[in-house]
C-alpha atoms as a PDB file:
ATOM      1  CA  UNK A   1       0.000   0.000   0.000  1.00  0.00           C
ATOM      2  CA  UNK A   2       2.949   2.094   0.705  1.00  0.00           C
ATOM      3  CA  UNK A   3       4.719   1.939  -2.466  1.00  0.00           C
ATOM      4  CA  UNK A   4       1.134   2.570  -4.220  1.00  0.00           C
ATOM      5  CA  UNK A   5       0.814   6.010  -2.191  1.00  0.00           C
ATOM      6  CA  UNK A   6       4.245   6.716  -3.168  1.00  0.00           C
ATOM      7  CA  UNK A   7       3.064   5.987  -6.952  1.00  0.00           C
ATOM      8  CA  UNK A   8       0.542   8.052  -6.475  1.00  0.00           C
ATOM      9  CA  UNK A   9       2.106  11.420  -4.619  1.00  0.00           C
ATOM     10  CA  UNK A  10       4.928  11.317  -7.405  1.00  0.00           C
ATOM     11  CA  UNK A  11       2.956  12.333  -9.818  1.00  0.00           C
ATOM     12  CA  UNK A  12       3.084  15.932  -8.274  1.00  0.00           C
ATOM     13  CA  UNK A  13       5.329  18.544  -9.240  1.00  0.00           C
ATOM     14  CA  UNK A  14       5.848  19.730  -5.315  1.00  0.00           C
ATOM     15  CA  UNK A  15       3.078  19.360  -2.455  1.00  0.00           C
ATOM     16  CA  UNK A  16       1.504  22.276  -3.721  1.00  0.00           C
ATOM     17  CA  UNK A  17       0.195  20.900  -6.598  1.00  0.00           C
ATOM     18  CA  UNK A  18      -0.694  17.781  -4.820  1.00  0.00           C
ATOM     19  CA  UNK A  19      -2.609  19.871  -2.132  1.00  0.00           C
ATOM     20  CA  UNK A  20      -5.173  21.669  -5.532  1.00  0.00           C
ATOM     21  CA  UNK A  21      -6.267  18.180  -6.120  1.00  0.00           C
ATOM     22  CA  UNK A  22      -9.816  17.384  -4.289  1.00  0.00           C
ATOM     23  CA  UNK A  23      -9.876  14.728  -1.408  1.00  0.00           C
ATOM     24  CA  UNK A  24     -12.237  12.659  -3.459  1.00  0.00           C
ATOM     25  CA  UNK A  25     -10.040  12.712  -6.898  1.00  0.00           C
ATOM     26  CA  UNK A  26      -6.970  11.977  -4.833  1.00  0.00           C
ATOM     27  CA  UNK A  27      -8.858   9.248  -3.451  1.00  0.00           C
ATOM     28  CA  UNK A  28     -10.249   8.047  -6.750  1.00  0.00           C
ATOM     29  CA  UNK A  29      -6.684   8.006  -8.113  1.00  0.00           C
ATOM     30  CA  UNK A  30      -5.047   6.329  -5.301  1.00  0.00           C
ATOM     31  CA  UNK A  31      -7.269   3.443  -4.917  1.00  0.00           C
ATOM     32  CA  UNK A  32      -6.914   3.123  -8.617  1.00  0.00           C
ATOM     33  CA  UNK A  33      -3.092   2.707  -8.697  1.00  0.00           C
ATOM     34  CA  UNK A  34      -3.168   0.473  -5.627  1.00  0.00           C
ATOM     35  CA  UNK A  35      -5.557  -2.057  -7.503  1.00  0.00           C
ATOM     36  CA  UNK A  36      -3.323  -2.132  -9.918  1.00  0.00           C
ATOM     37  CA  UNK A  37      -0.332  -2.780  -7.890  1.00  0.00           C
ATOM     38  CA  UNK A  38      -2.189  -5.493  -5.640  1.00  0.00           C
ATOM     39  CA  UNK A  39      -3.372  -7.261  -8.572  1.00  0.00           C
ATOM     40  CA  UNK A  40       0.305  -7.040 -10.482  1.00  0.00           C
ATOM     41  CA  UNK A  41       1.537  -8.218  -7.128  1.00  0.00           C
ATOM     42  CA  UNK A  42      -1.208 -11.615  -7.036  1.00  0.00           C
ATOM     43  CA  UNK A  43      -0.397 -12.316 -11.162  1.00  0.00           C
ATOM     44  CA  UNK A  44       3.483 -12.825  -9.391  1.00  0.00           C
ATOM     45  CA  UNK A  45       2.699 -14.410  -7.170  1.00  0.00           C
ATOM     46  CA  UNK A  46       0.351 -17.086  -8.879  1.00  0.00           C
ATOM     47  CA  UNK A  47       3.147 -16.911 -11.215  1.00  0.00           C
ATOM     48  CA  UNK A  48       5.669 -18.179  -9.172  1.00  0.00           C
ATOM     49  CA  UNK A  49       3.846 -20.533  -7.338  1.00  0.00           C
ATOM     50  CA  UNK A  50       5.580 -23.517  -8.372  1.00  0.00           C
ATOM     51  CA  UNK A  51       8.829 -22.052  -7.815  1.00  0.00           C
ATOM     52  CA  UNK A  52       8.246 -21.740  -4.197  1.00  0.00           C
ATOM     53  CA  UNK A  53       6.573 -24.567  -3.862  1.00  0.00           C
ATOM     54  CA  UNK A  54      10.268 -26.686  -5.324  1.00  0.00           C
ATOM     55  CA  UNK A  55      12.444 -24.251  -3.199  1.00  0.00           C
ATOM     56  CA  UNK A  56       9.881 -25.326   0.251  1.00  0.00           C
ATOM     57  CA  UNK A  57      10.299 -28.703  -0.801  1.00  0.00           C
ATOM     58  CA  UNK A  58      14.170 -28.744  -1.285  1.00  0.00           C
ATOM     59  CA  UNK A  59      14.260 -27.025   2.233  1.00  0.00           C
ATOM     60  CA  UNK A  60      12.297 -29.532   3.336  1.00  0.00           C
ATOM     61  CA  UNK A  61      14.365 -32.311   2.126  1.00  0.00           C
ATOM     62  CA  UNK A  62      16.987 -30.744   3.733  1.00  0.00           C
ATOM     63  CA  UNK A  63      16.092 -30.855   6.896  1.00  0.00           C
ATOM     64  CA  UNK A  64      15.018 -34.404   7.307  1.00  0.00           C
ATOM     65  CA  UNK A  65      18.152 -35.026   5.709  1.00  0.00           C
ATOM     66  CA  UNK A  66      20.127 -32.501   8.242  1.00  0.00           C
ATOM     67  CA  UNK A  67      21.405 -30.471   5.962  1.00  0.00           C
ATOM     68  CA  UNK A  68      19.879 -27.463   7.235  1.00  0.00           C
ATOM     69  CA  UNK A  69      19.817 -27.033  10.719  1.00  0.00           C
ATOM     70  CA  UNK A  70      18.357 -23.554  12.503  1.00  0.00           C
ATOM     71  CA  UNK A  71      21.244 -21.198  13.582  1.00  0.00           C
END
């Protein structure tokens, strides 16, 4: 959410200008860029699903096989 209000605010010149736009168009806009970064963020994820899932698993192995141990 951070990184989306960031996206958002750096659209501004200075804070003036981002003080002249409305409360409910800044609102509007921000919600807008943060469904698009939340959804961009699920695609990866889904994405790359299977890639964690065989990096947990070799983890996994290695710790019944005592490999990896905690610190």
């Amino acid at each position: 959410m951070f990184e989306a209000y960031l996206e958002c605010i750096a659209q501004y010149d200075d804070f003036e200008d981002y003080n002249k736009v409305e409360l409910a168009n800044h609102s509007k806009n921000h919600l807008k860029i943060f469904t698009i970064k939340a959804s961009n963020k699920f695609a990866d994820m889904d994405k790359d699903e299977q890639q964690t899932r065989e990096i947990c698993g070799s983890v996994r192995e290695g710790i019944s096989q005592g490999l990896v141990r905690p610190l």
